[in-house]
C-alpha atoms as a PDB file:
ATOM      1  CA  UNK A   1      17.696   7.834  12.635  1.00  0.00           C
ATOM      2  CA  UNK A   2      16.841   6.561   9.343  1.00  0.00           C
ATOM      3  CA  UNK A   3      14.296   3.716   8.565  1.00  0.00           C
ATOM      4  CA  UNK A   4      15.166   2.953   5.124  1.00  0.00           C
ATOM      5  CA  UNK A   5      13.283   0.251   3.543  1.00  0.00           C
ATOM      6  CA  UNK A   6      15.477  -1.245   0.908  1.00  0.00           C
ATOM      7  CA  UNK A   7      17.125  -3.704   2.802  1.00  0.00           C
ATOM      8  CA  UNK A   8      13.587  -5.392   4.115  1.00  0.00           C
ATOM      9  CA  UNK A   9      12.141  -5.049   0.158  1.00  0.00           C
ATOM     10  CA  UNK A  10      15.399  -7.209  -1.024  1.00  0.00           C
ATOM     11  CA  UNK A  11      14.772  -9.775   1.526  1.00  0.00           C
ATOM     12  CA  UNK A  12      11.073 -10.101   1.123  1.00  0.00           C
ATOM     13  CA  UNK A  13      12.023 -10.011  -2.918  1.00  0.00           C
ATOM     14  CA  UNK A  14      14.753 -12.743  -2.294  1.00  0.00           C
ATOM     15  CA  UNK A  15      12.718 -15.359  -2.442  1.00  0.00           C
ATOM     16  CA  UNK A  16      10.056 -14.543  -4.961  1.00  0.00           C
ATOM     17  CA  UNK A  17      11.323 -16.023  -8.064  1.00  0.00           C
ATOM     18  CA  UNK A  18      11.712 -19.367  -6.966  1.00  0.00           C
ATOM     19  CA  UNK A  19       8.574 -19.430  -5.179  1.00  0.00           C
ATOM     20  CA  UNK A  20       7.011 -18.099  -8.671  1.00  0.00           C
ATOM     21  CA  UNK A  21       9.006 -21.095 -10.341  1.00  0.00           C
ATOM     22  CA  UNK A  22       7.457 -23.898  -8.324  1.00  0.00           C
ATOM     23  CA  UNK A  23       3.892 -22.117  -8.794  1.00  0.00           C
ATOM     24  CA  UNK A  24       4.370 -22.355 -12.549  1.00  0.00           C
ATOM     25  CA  UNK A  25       5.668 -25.937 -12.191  1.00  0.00           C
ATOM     26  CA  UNK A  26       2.244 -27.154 -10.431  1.00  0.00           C
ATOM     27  CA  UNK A  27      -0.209 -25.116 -12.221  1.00  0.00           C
ATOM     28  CA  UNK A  28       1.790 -26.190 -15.352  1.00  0.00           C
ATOM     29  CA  UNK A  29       1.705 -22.324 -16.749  1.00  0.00           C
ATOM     30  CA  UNK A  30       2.964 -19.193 -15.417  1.00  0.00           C
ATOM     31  CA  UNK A  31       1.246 -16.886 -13.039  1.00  0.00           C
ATOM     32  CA  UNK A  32      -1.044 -14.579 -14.687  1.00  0.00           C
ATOM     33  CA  UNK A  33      -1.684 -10.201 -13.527  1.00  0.00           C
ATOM     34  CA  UNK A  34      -4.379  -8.244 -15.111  1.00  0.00           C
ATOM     35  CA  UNK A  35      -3.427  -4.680 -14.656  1.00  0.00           C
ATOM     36  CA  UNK A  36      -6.084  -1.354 -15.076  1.00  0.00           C
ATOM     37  CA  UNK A  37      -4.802   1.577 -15.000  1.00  0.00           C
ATOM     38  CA  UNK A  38      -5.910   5.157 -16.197  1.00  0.00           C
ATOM     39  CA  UNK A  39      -3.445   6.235 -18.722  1.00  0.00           C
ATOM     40  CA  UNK A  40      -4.374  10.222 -17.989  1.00  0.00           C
ATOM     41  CA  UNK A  41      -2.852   9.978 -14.714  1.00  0.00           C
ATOM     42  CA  UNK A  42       1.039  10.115 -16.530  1.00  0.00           C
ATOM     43  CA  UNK A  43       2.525   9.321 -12.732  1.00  0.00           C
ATOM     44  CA  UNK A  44       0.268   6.192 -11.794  1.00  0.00           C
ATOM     45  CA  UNK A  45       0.415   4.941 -15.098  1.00  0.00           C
ATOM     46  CA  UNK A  46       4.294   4.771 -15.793  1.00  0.00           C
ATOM     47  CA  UNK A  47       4.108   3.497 -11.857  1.00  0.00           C
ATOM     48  CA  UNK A  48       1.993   0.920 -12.987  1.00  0.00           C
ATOM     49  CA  UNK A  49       4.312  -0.377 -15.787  1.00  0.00           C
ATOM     50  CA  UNK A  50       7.038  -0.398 -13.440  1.00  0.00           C
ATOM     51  CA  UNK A  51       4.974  -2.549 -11.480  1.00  0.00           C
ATOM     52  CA  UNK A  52       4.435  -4.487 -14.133  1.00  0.00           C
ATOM     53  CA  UNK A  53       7.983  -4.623 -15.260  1.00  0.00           C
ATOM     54  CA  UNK A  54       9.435  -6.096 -11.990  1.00  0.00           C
ATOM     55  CA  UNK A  55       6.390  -8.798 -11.980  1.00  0.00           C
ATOM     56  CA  UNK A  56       7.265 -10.023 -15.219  1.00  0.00           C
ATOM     57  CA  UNK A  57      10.927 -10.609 -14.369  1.00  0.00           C
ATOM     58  CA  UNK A  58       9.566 -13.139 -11.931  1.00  0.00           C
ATOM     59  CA  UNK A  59       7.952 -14.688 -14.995  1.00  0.00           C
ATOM     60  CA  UNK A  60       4.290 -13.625 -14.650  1.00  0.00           C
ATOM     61  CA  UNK A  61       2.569 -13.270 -17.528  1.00  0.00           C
ATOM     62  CA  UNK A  62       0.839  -9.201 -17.454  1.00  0.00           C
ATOM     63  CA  UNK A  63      -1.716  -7.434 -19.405  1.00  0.00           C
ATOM     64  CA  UNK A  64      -2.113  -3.787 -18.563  1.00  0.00           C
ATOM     65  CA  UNK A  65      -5.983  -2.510 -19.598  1.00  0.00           C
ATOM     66  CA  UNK A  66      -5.611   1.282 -20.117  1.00  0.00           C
ATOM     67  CA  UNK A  67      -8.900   3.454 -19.053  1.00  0.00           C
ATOM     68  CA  UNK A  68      -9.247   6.483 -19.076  1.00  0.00           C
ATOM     69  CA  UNK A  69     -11.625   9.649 -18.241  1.00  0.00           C
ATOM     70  CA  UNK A  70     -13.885   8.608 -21.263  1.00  0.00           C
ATOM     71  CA  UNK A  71     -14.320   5.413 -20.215  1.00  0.00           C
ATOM     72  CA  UNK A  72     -17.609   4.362 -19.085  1.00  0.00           C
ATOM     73  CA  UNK A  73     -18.610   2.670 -16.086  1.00  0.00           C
ATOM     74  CA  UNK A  74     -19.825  -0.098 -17.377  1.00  0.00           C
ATOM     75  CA  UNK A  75     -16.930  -0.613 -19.874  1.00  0.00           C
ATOM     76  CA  UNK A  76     -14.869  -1.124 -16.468  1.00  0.00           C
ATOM     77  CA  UNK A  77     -16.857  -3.325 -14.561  1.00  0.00           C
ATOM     78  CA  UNK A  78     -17.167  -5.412 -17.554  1.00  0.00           C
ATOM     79  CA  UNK A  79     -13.480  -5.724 -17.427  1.00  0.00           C
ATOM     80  CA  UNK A  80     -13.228  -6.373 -13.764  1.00  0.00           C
ATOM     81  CA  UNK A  81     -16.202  -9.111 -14.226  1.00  0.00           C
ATOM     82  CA  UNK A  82     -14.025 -10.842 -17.088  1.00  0.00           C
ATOM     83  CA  UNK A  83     -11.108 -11.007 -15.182  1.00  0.00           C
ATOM     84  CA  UNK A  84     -12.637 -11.957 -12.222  1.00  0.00           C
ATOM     85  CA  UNK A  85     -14.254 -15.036 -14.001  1.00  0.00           C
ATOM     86  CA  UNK A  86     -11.041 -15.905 -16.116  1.00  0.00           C
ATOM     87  CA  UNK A  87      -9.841 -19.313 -14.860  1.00  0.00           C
ATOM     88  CA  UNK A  88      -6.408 -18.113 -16.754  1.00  0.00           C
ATOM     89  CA  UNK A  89      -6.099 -14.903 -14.487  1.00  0.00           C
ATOM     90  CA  UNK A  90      -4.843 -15.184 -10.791  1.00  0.00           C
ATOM     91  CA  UNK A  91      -4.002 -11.470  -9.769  1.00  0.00           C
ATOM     92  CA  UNK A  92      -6.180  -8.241 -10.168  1.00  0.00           C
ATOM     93  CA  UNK A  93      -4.542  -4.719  -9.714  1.00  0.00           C
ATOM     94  CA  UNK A  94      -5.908  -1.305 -10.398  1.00  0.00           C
ATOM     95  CA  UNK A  95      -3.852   1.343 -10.223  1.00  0.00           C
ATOM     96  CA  UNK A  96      -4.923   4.542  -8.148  1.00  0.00           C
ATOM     97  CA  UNK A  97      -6.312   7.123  -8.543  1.00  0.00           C
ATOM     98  CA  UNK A  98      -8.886   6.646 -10.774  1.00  0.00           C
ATOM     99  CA  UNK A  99     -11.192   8.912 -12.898  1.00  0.00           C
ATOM    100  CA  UNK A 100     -13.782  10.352 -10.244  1.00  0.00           C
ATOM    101  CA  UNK A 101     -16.642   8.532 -12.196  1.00  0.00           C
ATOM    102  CA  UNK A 102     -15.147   5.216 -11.702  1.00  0.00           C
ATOM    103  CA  UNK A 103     -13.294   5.409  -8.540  1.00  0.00           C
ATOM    104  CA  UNK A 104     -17.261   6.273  -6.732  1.00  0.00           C
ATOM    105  CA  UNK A 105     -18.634   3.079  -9.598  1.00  0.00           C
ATOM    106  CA  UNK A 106     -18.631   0.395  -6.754  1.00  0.00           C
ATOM    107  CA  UNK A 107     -15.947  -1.425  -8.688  1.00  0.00           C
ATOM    108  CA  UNK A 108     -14.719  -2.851  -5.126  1.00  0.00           C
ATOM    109  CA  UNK A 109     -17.258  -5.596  -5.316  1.00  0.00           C
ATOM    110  CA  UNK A 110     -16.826  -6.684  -8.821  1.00  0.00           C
ATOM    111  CA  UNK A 111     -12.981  -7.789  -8.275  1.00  0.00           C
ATOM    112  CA  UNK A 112     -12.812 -11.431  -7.053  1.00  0.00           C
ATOM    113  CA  UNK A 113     -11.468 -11.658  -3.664  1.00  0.00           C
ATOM    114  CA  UNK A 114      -8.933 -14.506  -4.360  1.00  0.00           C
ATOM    115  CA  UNK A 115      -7.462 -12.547  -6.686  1.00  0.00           C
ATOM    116  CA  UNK A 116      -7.602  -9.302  -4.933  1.00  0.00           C
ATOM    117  CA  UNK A 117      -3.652  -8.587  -4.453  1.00  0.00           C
ATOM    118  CA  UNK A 118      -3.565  -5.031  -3.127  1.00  0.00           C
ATOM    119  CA  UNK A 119      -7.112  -5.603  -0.812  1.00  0.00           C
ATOM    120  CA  UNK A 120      -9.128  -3.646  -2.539  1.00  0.00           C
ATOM    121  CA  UNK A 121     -12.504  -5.596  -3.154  1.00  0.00           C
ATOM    122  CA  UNK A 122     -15.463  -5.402  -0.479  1.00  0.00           C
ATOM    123  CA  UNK A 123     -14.747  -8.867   0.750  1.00  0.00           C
ATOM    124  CA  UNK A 124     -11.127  -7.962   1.387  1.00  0.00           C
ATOM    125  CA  UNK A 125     -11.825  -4.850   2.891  1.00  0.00           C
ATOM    126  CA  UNK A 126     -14.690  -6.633   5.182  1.00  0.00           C
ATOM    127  CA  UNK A 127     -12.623  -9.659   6.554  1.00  0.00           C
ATOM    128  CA  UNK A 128      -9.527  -7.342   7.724  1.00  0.00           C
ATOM    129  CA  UNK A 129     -12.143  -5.058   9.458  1.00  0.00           C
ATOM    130  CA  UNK A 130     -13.587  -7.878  11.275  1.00  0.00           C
ATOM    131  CA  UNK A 131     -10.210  -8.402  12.781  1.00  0.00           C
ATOM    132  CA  UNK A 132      -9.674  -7.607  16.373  1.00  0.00           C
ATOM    133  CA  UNK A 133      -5.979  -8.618  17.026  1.00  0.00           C
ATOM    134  CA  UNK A 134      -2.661  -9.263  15.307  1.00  0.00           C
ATOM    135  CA  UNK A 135      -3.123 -13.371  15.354  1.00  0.00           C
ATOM    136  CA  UNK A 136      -6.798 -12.583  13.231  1.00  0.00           C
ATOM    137  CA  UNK A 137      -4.856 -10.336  10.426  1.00  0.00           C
ATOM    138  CA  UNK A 138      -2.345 -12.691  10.169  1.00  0.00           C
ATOM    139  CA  UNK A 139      -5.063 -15.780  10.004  1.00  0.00           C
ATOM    140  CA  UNK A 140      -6.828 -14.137   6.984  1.00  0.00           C
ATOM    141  CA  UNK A 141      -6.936 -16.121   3.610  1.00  0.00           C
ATOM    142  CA  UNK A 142      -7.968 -12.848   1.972  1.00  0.00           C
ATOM    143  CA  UNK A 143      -5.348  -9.789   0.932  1.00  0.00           C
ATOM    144  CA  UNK A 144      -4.432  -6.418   3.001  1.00  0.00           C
ATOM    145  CA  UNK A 145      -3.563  -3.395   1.076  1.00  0.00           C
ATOM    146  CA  UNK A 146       0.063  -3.282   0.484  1.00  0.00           C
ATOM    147  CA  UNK A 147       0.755   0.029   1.483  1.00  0.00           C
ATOM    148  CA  UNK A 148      -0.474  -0.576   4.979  1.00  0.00           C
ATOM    149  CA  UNK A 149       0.960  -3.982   4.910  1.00  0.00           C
ATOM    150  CA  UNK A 150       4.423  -2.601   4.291  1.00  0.00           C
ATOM    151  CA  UNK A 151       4.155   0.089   6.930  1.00  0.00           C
ATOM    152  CA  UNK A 152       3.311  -2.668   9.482  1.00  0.00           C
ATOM    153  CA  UNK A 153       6.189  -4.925   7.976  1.00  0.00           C
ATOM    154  CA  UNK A 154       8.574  -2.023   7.547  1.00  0.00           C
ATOM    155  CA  UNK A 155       8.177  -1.412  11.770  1.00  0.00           C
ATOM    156  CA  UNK A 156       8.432  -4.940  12.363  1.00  0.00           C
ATOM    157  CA  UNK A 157      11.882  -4.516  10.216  1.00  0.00           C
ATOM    158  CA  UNK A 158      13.309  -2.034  12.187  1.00  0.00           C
ATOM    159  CA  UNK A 159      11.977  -3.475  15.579  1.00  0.00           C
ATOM    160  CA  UNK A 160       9.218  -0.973  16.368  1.00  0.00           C
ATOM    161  CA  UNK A 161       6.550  -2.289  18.415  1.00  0.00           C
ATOM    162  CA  UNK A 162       3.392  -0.523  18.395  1.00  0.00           C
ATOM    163  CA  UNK A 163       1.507  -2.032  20.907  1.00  0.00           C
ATOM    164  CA  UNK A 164       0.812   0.771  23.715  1.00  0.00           C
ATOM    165  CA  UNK A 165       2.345   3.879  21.308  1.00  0.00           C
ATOM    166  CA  UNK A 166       0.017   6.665  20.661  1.00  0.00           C
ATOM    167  CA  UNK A 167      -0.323   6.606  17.480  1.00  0.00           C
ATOM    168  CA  UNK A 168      -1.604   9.264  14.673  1.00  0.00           C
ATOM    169  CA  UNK A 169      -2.344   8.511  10.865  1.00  0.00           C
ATOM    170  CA  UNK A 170      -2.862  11.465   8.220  1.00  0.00           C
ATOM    171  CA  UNK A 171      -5.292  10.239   5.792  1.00  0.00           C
ATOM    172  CA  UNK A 172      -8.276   8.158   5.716  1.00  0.00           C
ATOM    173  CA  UNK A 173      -8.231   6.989   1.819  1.00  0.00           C
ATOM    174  CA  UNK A 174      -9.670   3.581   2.123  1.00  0.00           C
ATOM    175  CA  UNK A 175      -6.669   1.660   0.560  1.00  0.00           C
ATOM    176  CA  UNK A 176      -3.621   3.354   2.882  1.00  0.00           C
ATOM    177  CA  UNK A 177      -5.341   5.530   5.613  1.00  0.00           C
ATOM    178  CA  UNK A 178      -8.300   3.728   7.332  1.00  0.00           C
ATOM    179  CA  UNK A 179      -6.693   0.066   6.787  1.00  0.00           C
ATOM    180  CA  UNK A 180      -3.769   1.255   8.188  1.00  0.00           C
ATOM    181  CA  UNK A 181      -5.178   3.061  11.236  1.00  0.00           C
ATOM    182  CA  UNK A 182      -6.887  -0.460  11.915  1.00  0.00           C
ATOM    183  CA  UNK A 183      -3.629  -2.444  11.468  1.00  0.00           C
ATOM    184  CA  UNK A 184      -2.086  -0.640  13.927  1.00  0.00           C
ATOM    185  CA  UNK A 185      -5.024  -0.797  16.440  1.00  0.00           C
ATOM    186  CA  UNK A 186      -4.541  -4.779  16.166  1.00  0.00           C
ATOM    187  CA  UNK A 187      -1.146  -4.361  16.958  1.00  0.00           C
ATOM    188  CA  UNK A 188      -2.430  -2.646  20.199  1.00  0.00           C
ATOM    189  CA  UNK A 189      -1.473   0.671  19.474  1.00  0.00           C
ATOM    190  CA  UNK A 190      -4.375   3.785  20.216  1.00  0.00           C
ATOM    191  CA  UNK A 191      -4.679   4.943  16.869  1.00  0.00           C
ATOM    192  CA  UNK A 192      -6.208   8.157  15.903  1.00  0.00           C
ATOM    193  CA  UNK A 193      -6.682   9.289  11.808  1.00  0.00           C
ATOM    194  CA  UNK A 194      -6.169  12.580  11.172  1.00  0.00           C
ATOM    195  CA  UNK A 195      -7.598  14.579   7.725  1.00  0.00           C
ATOM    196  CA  UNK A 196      -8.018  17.807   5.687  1.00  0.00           C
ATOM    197  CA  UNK A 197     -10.704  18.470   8.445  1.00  0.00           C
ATOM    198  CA  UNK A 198      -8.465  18.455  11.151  1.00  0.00           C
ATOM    199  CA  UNK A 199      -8.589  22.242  12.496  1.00  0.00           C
ATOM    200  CA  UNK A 200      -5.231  21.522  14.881  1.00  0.00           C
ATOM    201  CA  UNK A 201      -2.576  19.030  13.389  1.00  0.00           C
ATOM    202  CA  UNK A 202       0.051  20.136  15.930  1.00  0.00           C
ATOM    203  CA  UNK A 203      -3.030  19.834  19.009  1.00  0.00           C
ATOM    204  CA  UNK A 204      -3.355  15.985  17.729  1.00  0.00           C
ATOM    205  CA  UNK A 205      -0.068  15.320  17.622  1.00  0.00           C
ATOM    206  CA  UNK A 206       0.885  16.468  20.738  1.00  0.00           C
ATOM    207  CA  UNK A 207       1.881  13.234  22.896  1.00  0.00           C
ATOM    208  CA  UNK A 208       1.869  11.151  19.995  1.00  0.00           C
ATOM    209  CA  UNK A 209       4.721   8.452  19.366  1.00  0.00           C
ATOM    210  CA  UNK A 210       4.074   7.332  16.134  1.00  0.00           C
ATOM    211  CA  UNK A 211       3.277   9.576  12.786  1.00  0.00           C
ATOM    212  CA  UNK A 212       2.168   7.601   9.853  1.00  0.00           C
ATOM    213  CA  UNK A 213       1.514  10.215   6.898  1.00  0.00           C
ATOM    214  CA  UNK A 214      -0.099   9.760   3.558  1.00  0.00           C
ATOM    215  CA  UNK A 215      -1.522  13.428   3.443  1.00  0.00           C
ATOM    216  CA  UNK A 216       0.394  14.266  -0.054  1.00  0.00           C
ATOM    217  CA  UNK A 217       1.467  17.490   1.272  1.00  0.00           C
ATOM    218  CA  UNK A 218       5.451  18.653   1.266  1.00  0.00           C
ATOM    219  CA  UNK A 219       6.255  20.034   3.821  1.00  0.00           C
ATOM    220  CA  UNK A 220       3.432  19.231   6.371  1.00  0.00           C
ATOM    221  CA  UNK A 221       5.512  17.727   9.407  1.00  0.00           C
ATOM    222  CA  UNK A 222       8.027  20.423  10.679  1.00  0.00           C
ATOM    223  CA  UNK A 223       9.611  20.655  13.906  1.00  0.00           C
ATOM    224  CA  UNK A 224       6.469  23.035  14.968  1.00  0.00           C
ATOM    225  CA  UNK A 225       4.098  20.213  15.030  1.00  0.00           C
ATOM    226  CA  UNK A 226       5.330  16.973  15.689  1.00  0.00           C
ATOM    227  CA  UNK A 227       6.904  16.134  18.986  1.00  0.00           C
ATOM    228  CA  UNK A 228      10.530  15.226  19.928  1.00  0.00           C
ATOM    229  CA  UNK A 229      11.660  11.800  19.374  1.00  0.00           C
ATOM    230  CA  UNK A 230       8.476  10.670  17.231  1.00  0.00           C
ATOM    231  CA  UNK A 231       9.064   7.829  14.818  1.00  0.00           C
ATOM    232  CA  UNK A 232       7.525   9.259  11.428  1.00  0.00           C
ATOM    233  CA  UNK A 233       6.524   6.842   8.586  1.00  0.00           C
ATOM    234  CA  UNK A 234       6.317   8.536   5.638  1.00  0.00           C
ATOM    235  CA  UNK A 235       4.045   7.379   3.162  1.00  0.00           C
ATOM    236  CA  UNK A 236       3.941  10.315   0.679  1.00  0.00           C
ATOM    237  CA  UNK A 237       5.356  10.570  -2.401  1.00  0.00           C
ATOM    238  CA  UNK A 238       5.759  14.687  -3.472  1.00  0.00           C
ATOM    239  CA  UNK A 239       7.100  17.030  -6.052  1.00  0.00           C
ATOM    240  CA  UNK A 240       9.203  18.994  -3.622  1.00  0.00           C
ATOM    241  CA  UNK A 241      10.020  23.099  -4.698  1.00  0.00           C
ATOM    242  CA  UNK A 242      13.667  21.995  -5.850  1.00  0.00           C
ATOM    243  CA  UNK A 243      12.020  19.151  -8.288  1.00  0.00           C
ATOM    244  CA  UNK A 244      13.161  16.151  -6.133  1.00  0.00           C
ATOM    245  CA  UNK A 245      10.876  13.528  -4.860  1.00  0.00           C
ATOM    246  CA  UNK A 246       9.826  14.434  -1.194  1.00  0.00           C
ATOM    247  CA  UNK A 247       7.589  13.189   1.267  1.00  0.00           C
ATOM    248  CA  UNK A 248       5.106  14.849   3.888  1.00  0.00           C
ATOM    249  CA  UNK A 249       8.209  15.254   6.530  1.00  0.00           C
ATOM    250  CA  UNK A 250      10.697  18.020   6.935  1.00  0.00           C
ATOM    251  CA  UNK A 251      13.580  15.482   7.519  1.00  0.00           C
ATOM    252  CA  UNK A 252      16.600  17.271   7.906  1.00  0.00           C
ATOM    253  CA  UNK A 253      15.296  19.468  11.000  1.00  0.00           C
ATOM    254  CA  UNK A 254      12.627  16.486  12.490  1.00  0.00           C
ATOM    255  CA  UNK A 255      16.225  14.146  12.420  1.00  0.00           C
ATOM    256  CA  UNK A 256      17.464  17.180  14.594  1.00  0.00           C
ATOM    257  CA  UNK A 257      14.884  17.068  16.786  1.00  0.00           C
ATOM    258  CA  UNK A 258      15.489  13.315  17.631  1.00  0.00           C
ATOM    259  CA  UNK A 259      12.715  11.520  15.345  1.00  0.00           C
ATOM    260  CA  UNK A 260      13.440   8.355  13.634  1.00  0.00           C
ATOM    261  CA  UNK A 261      12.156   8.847   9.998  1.00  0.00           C
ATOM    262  CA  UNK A 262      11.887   6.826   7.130  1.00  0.00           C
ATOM    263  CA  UNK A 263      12.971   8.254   3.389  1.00  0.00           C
ATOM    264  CA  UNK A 264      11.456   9.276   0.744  1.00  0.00           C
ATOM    265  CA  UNK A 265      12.626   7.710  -1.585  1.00  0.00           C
ATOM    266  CA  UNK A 266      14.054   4.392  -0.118  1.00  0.00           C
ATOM    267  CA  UNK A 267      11.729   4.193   2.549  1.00  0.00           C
ATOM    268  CA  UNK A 268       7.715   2.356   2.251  1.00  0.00           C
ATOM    269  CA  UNK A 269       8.188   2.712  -1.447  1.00  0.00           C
ATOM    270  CA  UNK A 270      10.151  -0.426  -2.272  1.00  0.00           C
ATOM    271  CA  UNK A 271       8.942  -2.303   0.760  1.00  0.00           C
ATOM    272  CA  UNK A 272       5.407  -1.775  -0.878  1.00  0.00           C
ATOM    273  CA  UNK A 273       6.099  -3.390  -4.289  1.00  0.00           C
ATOM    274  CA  UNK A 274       7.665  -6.197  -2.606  1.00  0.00           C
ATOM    275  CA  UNK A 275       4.585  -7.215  -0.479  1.00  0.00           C
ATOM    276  CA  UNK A 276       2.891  -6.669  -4.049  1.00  0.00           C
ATOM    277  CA  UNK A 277       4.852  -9.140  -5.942  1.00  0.00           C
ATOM    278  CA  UNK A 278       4.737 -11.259  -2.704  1.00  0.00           C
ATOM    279  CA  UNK A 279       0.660 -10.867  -3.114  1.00  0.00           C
ATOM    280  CA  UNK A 280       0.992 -12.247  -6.695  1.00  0.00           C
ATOM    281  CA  UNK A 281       3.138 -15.704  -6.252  1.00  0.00           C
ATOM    282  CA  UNK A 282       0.807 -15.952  -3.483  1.00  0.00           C
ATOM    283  CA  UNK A 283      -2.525 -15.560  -5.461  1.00  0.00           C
ATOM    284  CA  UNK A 284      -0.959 -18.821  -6.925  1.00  0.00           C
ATOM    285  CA  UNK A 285       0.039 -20.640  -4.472  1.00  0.00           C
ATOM    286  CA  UNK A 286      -3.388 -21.000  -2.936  1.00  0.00           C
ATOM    287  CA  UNK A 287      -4.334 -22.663  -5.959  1.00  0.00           C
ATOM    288  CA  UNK A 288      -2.409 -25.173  -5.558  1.00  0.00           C
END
């Protein structure tokens, strides 16, 4: 079975634009993104403007800041202080990955946590953390990393319930991995991260239900090493060997072996940039 995601991203997207239109009614201007993005990384940065693209035909106002591996650190925590402090600017995004130097710069505490819309500032990060259940995720006033968010959402979608699944996530970056790992531990699933340390993938995934994977590795989930009947999300977004875009999962022969798998592409892609557009209107709307 298939767990596409396009359906869910056109009915959280639905309702965007006139929620953006009231927004811009009461603040009596339109929504406003600041964008950073590291123009050497060709893939992140034409995802970025893509990004961009579908935010400004909700009628926010963007700026993208290119950076780039000559940029300094304090060059970019100047900009995230300025934009942080700008009354005019309600949404922060920086596009990942970043040059080693300033991905390791501390950057997460210089972005204000109001207008943190992918959940990537120390405050952010913190309050979901604290969270113990479901009801205190969905009580925060603070923003969850929209990759993990649209995992969660993307189950709810297709009426996957994790409470009491074993469950097993491949990667521990701190914007998909961890935050997701803890998600689905407050939806009262026993959660387990898995990484390039992991001597036995097959070993820990033996008994497990549900296979989150944001490893960045074609071809990593065969038929070998995850069991029957698993539902796989697939998080990954590869250059397969025939030039296609691919995930982590062998598809074809894991949808033979009874898993329920969702695409790549079609799949947490578009459901992602919806709960990021969402994330903008509502940087606004708690303004007013």
């Amino acid at each position: 079975m298939i767990l596409e995601g396009k359906t869910l991203a056109a009915q959280l997207r639905e309702p965007l634009l006139q929620r953006a239109q009231r927004v811009q009614e009461r603040l009596g201007r339109a929504l406003s993104l600041f964008a950073v993005g590291s123009s050497d990384d060709y893939g992140a940065y034409v995802y970025l403007k893509k990004e961009v693209a579908a935010a400004e035909k909700l009628g926010v106002r963007c700026q993208i800041q290119p950076i780039s591996n000559h940029t300094s650190t304090e060059e970019f925590l100047t900009l995230l202080r300025k934009a942080s402090a700008d009354p005019q600017t309600d949404a922060i995004l920086i596009a990942r990955p970043l040059p080693e130097h300033l991905a390791n710069s501390g950057f997460e505490h210089f972005i204000a946590a109001e207008k943190d819309i992918d959940g990537m500032s120390d405050v952010s990060m913190g309050k979901l953390f604290l969270c113990k259940t479901w009801e205190d995720v969905e009580s925060l006033k603070t923003f969850i990393p929209c990759t993990a968010l649209a995992v969660m959402r993307l189950l709810e979608h297709h009426r996957i319930n994790p409470q009491g699944l074993e469950a097993a996530v491949i990667g521990r970056s701190p914007n998909v991995g961890r935050p997701l790992a803890h998600l689905l531990t407050c939806k009262n699933a026993t959660t387990k991260i898995c990484h390039t340390y992991t001597q036995d993938l097959a070993f820990s995934l033996q008994n497990t239900h549900l296979i989150c994977s944001a490893a960045g590795q074609a071809g990593l989930l065969t038929r070998v090493n995850v069991p029957a009947g698993a539902i796989i999300i697939d998080i990954a977004t590869n250059l397969g060997p025939d030039g296609n875009l691919c995930g982590d999962a062998q598809t074809q022969d894991l949808l033979e072996k009874g898993c329920k798998i969702s695409p790549v592409p079609g799949g947490v892609g578009p459901v992602t940039l919806a709960c990021l557009l969402e994330n903008i209107i509502l940087s606004g709307e708690r303004k007013i």
